[in-house]
C-alpha atoms as a PDB file:
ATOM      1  CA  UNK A   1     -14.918 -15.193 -20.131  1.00  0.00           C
ATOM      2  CA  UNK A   2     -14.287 -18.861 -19.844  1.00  0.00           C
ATOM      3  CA  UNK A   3     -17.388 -18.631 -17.423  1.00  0.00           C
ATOM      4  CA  UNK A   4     -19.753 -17.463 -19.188  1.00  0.00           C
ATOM      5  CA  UNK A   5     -19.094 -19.907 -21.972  1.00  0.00           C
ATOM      6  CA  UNK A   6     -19.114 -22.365 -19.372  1.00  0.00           C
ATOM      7  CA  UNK A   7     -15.662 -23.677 -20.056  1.00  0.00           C
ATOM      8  CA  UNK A   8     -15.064 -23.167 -16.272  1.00  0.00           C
ATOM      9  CA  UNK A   9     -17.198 -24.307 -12.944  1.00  0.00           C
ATOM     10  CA  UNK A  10     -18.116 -22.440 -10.077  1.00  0.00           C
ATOM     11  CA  UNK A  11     -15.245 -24.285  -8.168  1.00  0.00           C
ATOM     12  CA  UNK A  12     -12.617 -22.936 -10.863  1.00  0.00           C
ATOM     13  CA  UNK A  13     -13.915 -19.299 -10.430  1.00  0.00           C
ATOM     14  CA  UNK A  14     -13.807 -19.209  -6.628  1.00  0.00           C
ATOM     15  CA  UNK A  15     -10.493 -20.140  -6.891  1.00  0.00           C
ATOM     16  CA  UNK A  16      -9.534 -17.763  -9.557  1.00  0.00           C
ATOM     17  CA  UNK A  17     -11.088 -14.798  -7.641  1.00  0.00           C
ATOM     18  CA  UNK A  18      -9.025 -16.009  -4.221  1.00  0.00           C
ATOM     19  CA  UNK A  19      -6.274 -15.546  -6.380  1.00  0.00           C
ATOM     20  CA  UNK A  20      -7.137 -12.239  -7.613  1.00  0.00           C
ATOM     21  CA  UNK A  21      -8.053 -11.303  -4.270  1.00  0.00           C
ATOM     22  CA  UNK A  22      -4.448 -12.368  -2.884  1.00  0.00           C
ATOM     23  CA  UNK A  23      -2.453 -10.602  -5.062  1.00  0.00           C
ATOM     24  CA  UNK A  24      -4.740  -7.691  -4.390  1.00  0.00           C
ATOM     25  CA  UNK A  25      -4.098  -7.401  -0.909  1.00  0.00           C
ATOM     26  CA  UNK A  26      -0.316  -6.900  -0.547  1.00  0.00           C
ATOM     27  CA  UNK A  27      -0.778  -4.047  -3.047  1.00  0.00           C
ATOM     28  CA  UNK A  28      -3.356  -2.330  -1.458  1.00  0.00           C
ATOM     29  CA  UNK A  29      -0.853  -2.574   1.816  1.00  0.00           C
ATOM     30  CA  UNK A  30       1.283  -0.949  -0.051  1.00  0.00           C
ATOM     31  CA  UNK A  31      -0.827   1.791  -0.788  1.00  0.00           C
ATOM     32  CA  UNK A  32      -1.770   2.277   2.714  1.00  0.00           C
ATOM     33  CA  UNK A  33       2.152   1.943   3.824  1.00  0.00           C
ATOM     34  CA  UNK A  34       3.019   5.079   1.004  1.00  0.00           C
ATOM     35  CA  UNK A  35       0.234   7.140   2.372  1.00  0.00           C
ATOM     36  CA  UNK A  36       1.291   6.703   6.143  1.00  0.00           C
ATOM     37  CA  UNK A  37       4.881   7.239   5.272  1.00  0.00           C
ATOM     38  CA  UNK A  38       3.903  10.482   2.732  1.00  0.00           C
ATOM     39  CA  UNK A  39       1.738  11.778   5.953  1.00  0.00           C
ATOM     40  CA  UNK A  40       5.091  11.252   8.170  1.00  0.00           C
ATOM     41  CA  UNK A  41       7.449  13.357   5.651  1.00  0.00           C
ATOM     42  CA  UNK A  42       4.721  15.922   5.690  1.00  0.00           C
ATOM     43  CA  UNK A  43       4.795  16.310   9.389  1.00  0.00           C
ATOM     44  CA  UNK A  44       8.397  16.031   9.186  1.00  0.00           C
ATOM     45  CA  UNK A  45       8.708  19.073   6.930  1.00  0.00           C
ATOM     46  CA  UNK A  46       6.236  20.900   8.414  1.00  0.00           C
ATOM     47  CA  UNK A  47       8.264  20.950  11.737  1.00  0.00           C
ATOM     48  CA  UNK A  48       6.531  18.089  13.026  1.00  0.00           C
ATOM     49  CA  UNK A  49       7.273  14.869  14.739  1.00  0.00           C
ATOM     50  CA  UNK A  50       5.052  12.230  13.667  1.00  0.00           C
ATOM     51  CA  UNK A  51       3.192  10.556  16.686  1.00  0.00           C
ATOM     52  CA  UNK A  52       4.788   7.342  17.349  1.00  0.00           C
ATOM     53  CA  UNK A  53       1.670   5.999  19.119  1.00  0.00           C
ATOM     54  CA  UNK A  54      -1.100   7.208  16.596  1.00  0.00           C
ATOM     55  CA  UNK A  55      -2.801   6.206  13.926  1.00  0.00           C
ATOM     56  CA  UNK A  56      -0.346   4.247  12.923  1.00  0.00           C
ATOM     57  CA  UNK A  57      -1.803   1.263  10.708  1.00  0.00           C
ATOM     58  CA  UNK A  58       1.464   0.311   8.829  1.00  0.00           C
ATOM     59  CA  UNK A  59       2.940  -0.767  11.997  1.00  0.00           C
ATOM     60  CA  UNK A  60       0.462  -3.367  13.294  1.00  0.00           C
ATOM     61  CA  UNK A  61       0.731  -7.072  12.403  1.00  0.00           C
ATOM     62  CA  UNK A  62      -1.327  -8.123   9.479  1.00  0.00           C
ATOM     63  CA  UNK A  63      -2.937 -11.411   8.273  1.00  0.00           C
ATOM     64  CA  UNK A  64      -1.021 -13.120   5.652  1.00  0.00           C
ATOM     65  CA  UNK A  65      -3.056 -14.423   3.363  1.00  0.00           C
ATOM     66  CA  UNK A  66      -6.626 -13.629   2.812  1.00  0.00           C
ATOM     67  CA  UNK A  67      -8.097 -16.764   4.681  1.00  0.00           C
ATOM     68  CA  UNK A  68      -7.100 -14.965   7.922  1.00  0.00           C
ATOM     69  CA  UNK A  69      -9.432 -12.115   7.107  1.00  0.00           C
ATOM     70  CA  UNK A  70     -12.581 -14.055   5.602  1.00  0.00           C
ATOM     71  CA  UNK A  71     -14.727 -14.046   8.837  1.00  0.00           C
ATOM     72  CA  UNK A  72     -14.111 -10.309   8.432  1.00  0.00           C
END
C-alpha cells in the first residue's frame, strides 16, 4: 500500500519482498518435511519400511537463505 501511494521506492519493496520471501521458505520446508514424514508413517502402518535411499528430499542439505537459490 505504501507503494502505490508512493511512500516507498522500488529499493524499499525489493527488500520487503526478500523478506517475505525468507520467511516463506523455512515454512514451506516445513510443509515438505510433514508430508515426507506423513508418507513414512503411512508405509510404516501399512507394513512397510520406508526406503532409506528414495525420494527422500527432507534429508538433503538445503540453502539457507534465499540468496543461495536466486540463480535458480
Amino acid at each position: 500500500m505504501q507503494y502505490n501511494a508512493m511512500q516507498l521506492g522500488v529499493i524499499e519493496l525489493l527488500r520487503a519482498w526478500e523478506q517475505q520471501m525468507q520467511a516463506v521458505v523455512p515454512y514451506v520446508d516445513t510443509l515438505l518435511d510433514f508430508w515426507l514424514a506423513r508418507t513414512d508413517i503411512e508405509q510404516l502402518l501399512s507394513g512397510r519400511l520406508p526406503n532409506p535411499n528414495g525420494f527422500a528430499v527432507s534429508r538433503r542439505a538445503r540453502p539457507q537463505n534465499v540468496s543461495d537459490t536466486a540463480g535458480h
